[in-house]
PDB file of N, CA and C in Angstrom:
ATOM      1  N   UNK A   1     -46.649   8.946  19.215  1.00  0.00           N
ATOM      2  CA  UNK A   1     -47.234  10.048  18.476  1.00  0.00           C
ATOM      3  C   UNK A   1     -48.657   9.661  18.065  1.00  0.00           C
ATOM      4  N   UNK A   2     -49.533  10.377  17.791  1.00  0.00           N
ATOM      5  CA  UNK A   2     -50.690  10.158  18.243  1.00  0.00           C
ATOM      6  C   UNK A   2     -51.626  11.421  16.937  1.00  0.00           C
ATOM      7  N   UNK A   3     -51.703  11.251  16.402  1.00  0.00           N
ATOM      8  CA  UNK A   3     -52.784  11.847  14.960  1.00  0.00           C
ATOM      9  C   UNK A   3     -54.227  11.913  15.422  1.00  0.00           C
ATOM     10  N   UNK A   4     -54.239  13.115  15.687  1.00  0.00           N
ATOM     11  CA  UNK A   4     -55.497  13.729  15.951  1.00  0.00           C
ATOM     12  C   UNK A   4     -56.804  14.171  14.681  1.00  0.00           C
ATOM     13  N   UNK A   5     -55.451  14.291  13.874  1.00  0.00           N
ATOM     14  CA  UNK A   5     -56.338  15.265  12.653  1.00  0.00           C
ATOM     15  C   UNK A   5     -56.773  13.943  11.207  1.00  0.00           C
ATOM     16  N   UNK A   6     -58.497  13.954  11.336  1.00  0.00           N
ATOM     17  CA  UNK A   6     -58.863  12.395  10.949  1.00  0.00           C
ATOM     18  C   UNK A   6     -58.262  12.320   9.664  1.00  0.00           C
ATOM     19  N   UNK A   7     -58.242  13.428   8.763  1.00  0.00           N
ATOM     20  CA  UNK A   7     -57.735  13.591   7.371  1.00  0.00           C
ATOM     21  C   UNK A   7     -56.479  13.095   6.914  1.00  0.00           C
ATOM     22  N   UNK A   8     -55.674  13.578   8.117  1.00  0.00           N
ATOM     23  CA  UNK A   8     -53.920  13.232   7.803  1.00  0.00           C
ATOM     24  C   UNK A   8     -54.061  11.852   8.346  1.00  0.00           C
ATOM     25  N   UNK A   9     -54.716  11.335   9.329  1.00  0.00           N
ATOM     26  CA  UNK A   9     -54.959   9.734   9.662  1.00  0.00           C
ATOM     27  C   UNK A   9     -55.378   8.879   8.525  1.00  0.00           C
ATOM     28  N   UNK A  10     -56.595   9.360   7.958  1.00  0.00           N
ATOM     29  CA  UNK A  10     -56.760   8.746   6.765  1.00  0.00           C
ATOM     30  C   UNK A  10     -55.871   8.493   5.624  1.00  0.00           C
ATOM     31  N   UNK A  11     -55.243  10.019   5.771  1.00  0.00           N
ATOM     32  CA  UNK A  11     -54.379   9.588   4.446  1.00  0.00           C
ATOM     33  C   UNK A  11     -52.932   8.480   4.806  1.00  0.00           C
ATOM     34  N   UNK A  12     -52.616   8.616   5.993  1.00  0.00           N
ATOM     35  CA  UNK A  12     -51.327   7.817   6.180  1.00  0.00           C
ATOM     36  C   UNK A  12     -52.007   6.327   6.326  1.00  0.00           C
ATOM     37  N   UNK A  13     -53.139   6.070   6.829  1.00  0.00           N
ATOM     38  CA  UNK A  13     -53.803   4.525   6.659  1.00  0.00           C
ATOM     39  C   UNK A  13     -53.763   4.005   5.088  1.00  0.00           C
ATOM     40  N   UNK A  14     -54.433   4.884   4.278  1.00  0.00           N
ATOM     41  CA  UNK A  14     -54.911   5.042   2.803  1.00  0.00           C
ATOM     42  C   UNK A  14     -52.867   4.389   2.065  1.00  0.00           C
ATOM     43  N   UNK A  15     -52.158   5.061   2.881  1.00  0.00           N
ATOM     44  CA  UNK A  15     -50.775   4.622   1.940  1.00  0.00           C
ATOM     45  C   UNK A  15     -49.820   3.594   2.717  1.00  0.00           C
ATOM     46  N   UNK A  16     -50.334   3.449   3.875  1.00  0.00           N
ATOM     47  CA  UNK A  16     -49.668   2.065   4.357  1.00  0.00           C
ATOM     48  C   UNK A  16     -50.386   0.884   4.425  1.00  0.00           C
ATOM     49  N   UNK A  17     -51.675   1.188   3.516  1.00  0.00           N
ATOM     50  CA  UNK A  17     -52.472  -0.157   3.513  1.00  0.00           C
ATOM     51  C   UNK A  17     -51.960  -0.363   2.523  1.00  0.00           C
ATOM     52  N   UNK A  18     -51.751   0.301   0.937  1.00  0.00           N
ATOM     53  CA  UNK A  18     -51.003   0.348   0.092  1.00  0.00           C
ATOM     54  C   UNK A  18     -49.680  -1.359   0.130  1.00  0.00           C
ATOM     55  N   UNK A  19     -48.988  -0.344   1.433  1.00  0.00           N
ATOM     56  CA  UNK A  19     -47.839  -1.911   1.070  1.00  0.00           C
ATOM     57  C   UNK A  19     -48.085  -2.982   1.004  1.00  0.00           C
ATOM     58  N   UNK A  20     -48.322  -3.640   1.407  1.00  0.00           N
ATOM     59  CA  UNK A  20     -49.239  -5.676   1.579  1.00  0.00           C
ATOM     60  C   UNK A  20     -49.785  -5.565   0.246  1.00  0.00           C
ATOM     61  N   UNK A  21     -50.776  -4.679  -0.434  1.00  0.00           N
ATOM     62  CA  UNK A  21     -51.047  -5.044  -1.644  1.00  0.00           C
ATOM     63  C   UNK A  21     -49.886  -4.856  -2.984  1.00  0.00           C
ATOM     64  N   UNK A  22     -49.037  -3.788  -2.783  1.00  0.00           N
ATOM     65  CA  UNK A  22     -47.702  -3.455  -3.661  1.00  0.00           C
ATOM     66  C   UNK A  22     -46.789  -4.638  -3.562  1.00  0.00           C
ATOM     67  N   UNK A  23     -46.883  -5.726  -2.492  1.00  0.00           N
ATOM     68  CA  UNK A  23     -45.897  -6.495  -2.150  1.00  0.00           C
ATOM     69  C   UNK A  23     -46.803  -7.473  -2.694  1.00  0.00           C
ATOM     70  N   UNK A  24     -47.649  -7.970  -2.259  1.00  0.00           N
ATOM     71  CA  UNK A  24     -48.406  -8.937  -2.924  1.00  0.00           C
ATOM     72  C   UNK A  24     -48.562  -8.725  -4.356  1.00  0.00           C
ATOM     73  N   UNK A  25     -48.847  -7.665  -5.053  1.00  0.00           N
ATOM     74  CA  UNK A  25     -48.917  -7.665  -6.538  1.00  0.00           C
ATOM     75  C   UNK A  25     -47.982  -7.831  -7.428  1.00  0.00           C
ATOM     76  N   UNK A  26     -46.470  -7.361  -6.526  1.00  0.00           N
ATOM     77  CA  UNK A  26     -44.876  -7.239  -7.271  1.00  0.00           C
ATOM     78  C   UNK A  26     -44.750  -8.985  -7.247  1.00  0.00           C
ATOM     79  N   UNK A  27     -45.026 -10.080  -6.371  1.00  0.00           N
ATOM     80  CA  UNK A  27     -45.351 -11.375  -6.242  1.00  0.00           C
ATOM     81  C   UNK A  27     -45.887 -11.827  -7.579  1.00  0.00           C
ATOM     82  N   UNK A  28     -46.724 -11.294  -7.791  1.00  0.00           N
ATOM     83  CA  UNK A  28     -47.953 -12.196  -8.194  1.00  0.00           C
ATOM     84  C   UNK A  28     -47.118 -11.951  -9.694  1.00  0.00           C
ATOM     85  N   UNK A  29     -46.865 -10.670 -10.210  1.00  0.00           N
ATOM     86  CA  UNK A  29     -46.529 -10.568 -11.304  1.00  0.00           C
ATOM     87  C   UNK A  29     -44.774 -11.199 -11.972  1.00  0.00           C
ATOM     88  N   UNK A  30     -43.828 -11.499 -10.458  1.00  0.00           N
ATOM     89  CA  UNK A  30     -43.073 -11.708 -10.662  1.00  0.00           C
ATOM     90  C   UNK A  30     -42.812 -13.145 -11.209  1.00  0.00           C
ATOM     91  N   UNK A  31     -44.185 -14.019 -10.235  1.00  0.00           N
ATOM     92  CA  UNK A  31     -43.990 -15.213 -10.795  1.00  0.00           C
ATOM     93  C   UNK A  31     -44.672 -15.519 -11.927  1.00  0.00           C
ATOM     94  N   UNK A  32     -45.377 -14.689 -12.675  1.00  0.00           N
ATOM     95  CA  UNK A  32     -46.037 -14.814 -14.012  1.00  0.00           C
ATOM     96  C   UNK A  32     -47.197 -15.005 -13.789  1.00  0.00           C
ATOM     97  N   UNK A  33     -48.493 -14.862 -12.546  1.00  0.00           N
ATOM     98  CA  UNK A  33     -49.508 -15.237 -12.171  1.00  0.00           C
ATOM     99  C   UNK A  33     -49.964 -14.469 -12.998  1.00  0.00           C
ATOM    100  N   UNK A  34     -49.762 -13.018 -13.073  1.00  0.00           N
ATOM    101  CA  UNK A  34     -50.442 -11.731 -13.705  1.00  0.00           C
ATOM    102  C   UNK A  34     -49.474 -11.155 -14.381  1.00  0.00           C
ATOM    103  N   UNK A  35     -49.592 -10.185 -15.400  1.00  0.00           N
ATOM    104  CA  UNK A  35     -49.146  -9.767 -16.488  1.00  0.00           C
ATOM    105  C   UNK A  35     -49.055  -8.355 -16.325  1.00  0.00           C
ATOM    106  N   UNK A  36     -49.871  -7.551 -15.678  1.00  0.00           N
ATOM    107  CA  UNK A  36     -49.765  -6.247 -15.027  1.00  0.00           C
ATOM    108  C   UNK A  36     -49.351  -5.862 -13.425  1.00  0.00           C
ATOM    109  N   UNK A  37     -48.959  -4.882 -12.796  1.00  0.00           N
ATOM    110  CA  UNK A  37     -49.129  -4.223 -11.731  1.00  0.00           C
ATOM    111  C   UNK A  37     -50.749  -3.430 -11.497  1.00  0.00           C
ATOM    112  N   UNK A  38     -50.795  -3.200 -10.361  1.00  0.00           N
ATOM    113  CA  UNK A  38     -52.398  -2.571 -10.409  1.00  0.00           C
ATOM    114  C   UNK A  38     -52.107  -1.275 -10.958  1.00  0.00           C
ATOM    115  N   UNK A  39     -51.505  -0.734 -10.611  1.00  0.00           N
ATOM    116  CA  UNK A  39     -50.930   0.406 -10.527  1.00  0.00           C
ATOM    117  C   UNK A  39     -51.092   1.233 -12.291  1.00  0.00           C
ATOM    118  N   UNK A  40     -50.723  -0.284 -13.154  1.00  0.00           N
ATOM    119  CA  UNK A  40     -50.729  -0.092 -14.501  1.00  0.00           C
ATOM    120  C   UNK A  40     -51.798  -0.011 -14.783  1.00  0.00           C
ATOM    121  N   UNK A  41     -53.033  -1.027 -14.135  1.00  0.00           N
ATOM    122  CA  UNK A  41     -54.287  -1.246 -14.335  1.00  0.00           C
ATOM    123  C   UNK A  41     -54.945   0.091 -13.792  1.00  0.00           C
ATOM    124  N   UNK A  42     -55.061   0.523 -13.070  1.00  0.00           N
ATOM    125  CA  UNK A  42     -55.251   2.226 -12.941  1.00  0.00           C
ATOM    126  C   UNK A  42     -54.860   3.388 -13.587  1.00  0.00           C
ATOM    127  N   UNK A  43     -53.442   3.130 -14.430  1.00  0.00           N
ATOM    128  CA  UNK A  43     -53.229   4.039 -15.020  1.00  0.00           C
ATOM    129  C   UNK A  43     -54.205   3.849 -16.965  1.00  0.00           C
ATOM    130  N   UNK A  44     -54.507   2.355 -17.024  1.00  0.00           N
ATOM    131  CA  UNK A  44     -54.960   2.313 -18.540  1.00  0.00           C
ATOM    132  C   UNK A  44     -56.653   2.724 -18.365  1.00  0.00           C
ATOM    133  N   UNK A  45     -56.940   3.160 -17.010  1.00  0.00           N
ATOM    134  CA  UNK A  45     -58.357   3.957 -17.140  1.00  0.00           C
ATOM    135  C   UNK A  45     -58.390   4.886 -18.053  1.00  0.00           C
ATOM    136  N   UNK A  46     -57.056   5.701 -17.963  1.00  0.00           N
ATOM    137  CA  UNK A  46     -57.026   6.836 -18.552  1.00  0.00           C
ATOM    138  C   UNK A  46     -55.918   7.170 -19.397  1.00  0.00           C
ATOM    139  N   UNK A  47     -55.020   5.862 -20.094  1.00  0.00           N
ATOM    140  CA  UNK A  47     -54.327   6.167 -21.121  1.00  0.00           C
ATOM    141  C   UNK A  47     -54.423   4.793 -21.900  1.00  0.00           C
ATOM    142  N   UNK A  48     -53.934   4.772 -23.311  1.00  0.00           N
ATOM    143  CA  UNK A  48     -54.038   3.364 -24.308  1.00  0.00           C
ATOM    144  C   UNK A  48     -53.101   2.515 -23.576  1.00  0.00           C
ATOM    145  N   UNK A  49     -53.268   1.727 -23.963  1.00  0.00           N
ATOM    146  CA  UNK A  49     -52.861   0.328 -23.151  1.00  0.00           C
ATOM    147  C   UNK A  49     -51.194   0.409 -23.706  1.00  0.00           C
ATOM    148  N   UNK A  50     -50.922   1.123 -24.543  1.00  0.00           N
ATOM    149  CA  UNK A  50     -49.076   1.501 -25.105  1.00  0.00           C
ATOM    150  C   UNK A  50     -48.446   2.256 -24.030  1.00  0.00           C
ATOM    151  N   UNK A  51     -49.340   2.848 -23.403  1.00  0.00           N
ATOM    152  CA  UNK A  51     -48.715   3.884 -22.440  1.00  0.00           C
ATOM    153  C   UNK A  51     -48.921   3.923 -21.242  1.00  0.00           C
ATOM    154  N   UNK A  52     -49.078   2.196 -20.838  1.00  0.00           N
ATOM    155  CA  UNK A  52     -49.311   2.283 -19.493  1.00  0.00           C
ATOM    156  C   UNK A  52     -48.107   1.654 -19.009  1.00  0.00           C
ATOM    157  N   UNK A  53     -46.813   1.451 -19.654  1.00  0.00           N
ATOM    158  CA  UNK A  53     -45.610   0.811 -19.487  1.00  0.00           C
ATOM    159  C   UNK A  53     -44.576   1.891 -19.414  1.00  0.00           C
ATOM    160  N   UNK A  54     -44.792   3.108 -20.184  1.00  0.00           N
ATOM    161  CA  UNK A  54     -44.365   4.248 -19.772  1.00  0.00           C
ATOM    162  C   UNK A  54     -43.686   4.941 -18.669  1.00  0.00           C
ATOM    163  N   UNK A  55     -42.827   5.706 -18.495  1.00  0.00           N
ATOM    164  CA  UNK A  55     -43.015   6.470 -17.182  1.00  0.00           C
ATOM    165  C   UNK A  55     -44.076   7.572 -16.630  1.00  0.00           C
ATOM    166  N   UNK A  56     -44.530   7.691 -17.850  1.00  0.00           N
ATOM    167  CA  UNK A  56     -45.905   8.814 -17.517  1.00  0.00           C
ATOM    168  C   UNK A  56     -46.601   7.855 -17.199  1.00  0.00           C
ATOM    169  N   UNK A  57     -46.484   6.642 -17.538  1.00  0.00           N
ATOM    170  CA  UNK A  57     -48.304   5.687 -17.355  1.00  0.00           C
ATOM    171  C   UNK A  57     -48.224   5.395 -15.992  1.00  0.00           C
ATOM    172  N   UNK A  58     -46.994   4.763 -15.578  1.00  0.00           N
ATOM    173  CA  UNK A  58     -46.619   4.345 -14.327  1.00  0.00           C
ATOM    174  C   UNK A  58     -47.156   5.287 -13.034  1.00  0.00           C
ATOM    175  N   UNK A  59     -46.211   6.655 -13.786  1.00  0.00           N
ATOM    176  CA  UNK A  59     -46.860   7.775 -12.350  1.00  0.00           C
ATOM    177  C   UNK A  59     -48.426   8.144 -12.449  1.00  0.00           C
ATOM    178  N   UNK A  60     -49.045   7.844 -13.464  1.00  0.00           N
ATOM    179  CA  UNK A  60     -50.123   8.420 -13.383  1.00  0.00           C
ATOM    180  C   UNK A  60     -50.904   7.541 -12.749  1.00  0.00           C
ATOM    181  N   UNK A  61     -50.847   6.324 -13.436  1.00  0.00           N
ATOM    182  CA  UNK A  61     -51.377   5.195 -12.590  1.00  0.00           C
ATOM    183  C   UNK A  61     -51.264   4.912 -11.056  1.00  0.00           C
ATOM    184  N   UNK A  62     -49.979   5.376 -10.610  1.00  0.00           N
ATOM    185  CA  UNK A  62     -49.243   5.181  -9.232  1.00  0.00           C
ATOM    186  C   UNK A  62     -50.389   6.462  -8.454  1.00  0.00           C
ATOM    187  N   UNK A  63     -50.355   7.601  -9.027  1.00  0.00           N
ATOM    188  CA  UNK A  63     -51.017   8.754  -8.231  1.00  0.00           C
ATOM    189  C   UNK A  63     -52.404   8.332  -8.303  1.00  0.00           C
ATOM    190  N   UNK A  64     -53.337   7.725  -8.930  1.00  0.00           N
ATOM    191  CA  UNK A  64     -54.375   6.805  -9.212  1.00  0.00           C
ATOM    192  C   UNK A  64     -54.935   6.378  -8.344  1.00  0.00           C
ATOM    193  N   UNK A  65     -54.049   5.544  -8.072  1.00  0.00           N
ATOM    194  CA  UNK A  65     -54.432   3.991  -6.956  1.00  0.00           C
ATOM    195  C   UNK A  65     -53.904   4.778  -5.770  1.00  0.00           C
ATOM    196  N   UNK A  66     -52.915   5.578  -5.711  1.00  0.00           N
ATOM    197  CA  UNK A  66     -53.201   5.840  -3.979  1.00  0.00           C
ATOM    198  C   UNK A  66     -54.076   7.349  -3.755  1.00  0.00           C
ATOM    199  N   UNK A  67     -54.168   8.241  -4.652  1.00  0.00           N
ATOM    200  CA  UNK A  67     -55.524   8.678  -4.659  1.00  0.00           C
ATOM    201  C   UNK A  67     -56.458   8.473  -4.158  1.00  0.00           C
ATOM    202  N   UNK A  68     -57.047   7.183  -4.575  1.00  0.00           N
ATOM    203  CA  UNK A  68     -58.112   6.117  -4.629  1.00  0.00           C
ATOM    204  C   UNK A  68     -57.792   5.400  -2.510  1.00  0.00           C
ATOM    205  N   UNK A  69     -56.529   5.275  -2.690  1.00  0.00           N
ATOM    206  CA  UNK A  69     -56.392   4.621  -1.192  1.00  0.00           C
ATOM    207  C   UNK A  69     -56.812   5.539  -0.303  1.00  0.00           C
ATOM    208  N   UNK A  70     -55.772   6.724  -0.201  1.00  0.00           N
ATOM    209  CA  UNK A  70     -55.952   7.886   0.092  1.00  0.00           C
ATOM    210  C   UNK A  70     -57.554   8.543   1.008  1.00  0.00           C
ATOM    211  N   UNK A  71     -58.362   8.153  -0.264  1.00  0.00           N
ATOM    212  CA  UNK A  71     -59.562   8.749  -0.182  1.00  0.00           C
ATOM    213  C   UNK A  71     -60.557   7.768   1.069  1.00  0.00           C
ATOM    214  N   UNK A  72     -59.997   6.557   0.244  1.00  0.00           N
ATOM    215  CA  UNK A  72     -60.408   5.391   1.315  1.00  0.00           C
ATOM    216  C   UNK A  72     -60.229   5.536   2.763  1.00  0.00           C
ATOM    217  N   UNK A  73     -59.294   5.680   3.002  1.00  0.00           N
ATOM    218  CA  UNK A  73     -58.643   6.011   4.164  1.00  0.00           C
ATOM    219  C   UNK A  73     -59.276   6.983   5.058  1.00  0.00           C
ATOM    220  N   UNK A  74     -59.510   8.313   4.234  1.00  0.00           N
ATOM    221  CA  UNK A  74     -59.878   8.912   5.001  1.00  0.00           C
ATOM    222  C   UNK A  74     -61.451   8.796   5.472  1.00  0.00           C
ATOM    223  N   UNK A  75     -61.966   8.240   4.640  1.00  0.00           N
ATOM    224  CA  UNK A  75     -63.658   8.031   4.689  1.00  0.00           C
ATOM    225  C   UNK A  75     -63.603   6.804   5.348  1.00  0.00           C
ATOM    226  N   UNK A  76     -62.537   6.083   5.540  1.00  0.00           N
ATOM    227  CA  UNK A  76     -62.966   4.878   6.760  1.00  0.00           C
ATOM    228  C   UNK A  76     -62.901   5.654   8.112  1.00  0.00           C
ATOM    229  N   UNK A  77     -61.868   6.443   8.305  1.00  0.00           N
ATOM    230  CA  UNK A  77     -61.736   6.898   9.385  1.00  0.00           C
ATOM    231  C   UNK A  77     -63.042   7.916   9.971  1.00  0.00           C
ATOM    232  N   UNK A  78     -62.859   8.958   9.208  1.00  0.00           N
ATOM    233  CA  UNK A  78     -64.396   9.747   9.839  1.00  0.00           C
ATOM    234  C   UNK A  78     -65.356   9.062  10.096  1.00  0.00           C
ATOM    235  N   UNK A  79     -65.832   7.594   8.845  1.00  0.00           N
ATOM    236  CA  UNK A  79     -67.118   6.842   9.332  1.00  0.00           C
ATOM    237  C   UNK A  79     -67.064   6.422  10.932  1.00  0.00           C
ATOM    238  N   UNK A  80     -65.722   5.246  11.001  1.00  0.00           N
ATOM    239  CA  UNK A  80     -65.089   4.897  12.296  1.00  0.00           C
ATOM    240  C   UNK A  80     -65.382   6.285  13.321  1.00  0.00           C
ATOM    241  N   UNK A  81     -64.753   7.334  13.440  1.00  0.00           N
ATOM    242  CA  UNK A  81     -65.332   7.852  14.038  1.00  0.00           C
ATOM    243  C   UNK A  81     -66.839   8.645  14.289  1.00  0.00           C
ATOM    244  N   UNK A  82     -67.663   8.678  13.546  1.00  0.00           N
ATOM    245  CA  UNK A  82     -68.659   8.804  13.647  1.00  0.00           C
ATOM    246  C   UNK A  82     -69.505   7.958  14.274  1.00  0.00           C
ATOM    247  N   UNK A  83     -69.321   6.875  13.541  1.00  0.00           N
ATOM    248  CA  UNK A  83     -70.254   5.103  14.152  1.00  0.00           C
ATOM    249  C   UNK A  83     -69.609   4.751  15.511  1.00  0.00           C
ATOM    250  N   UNK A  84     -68.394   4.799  15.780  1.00  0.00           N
ATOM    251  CA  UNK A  84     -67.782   4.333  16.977  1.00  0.00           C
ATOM    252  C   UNK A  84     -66.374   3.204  16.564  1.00  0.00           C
ATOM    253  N   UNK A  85     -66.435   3.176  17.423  1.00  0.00           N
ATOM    254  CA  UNK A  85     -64.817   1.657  17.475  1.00  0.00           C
ATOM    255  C   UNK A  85     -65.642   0.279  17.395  1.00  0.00           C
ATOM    256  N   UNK A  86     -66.704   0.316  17.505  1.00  0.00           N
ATOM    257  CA  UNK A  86     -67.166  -1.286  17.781  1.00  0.00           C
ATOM    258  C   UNK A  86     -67.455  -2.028  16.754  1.00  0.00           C
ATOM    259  N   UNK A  87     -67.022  -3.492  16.557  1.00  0.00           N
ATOM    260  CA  UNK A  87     -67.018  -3.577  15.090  1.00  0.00           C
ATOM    261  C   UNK A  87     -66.115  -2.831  14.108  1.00  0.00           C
ATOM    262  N   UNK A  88     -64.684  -2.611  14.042  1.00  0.00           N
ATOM    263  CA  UNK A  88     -63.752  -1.603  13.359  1.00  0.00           C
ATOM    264  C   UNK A  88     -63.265  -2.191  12.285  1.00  0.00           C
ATOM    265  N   UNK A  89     -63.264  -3.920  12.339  1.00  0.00           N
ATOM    266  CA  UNK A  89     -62.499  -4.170  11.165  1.00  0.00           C
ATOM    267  C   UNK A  89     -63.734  -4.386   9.992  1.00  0.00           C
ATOM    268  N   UNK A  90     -65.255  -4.770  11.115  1.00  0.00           N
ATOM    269  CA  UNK A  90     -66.285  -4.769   9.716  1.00  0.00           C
ATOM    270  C   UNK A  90     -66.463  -3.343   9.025  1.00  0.00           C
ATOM    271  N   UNK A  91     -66.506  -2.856   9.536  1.00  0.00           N
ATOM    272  CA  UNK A  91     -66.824  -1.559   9.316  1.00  0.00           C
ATOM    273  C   UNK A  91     -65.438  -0.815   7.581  1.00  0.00           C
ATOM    274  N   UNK A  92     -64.081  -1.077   8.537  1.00  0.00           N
ATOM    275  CA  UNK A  92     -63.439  -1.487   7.248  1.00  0.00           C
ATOM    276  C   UNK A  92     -63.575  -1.719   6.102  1.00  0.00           C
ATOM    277  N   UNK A  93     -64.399  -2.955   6.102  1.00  0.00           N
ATOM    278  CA  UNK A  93     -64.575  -3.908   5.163  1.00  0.00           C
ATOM    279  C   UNK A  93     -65.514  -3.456   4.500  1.00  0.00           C
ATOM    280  N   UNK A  94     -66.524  -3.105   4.675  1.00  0.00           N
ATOM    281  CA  UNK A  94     -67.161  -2.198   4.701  1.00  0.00           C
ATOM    282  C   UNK A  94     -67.651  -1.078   3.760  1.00  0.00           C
ATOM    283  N   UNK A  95     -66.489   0.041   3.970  1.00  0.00           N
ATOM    284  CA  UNK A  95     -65.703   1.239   3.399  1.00  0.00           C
ATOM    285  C   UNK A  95     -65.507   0.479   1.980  1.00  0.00           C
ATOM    286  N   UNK A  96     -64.844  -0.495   2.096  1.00  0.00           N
ATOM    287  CA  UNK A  96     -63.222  -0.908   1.066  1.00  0.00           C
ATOM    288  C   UNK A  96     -64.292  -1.402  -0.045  1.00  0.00           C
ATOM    289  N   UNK A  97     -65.420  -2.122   0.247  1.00  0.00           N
ATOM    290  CA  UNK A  97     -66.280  -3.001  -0.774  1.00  0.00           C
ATOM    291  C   UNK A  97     -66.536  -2.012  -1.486  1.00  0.00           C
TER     292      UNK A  97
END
């Protein structure tokens, strides 16, 4: 199957880049490295730091960060296609900075 349409490409890149960092962060916090999820850290942009443990903080935070991926995603892709394939993962990198 094959995604033509750059928007819906973007967005499914934008939420499966998502996992590796959700897996790496559930890590990091499990072994006590860090004290938050990002997820939380996105949601205390926009609520007190009481209510980012919440279930409202959680989803808001959660819709946040992949929002944020989301958007990524799709603006890597149109660039990618605009600029070309050559160079794809700098270009990436790129976007993401």
């Amino acid at each position: 199957m094959k995604i033509s349409d750059g928007t819906a490409l973007g967005a499914i890149a934008g939420i499966v880049a998502t996992i590796p960092q959700l897996i790496f962060d559930f890590i990091l916090v499990q072994v006590g490295f860090s004290k938050y999820y990002a997820f939380q850290i996105s949601g205390a942009v926009y609520l007190l730091k009481k209510s980012t443990d919440d279930l409202s903080g959680l989803l808001l935070g959660g819709i946040v960060w992949e929002s944020t991926a989301i958007l990524l995603g799709v603006v890597t892709v149109f660039y990618i296609r605009y600029t070309g394939v050559e160079f794809w993962w700098l270009k990436g990198l790129i976007v993401s900075i």
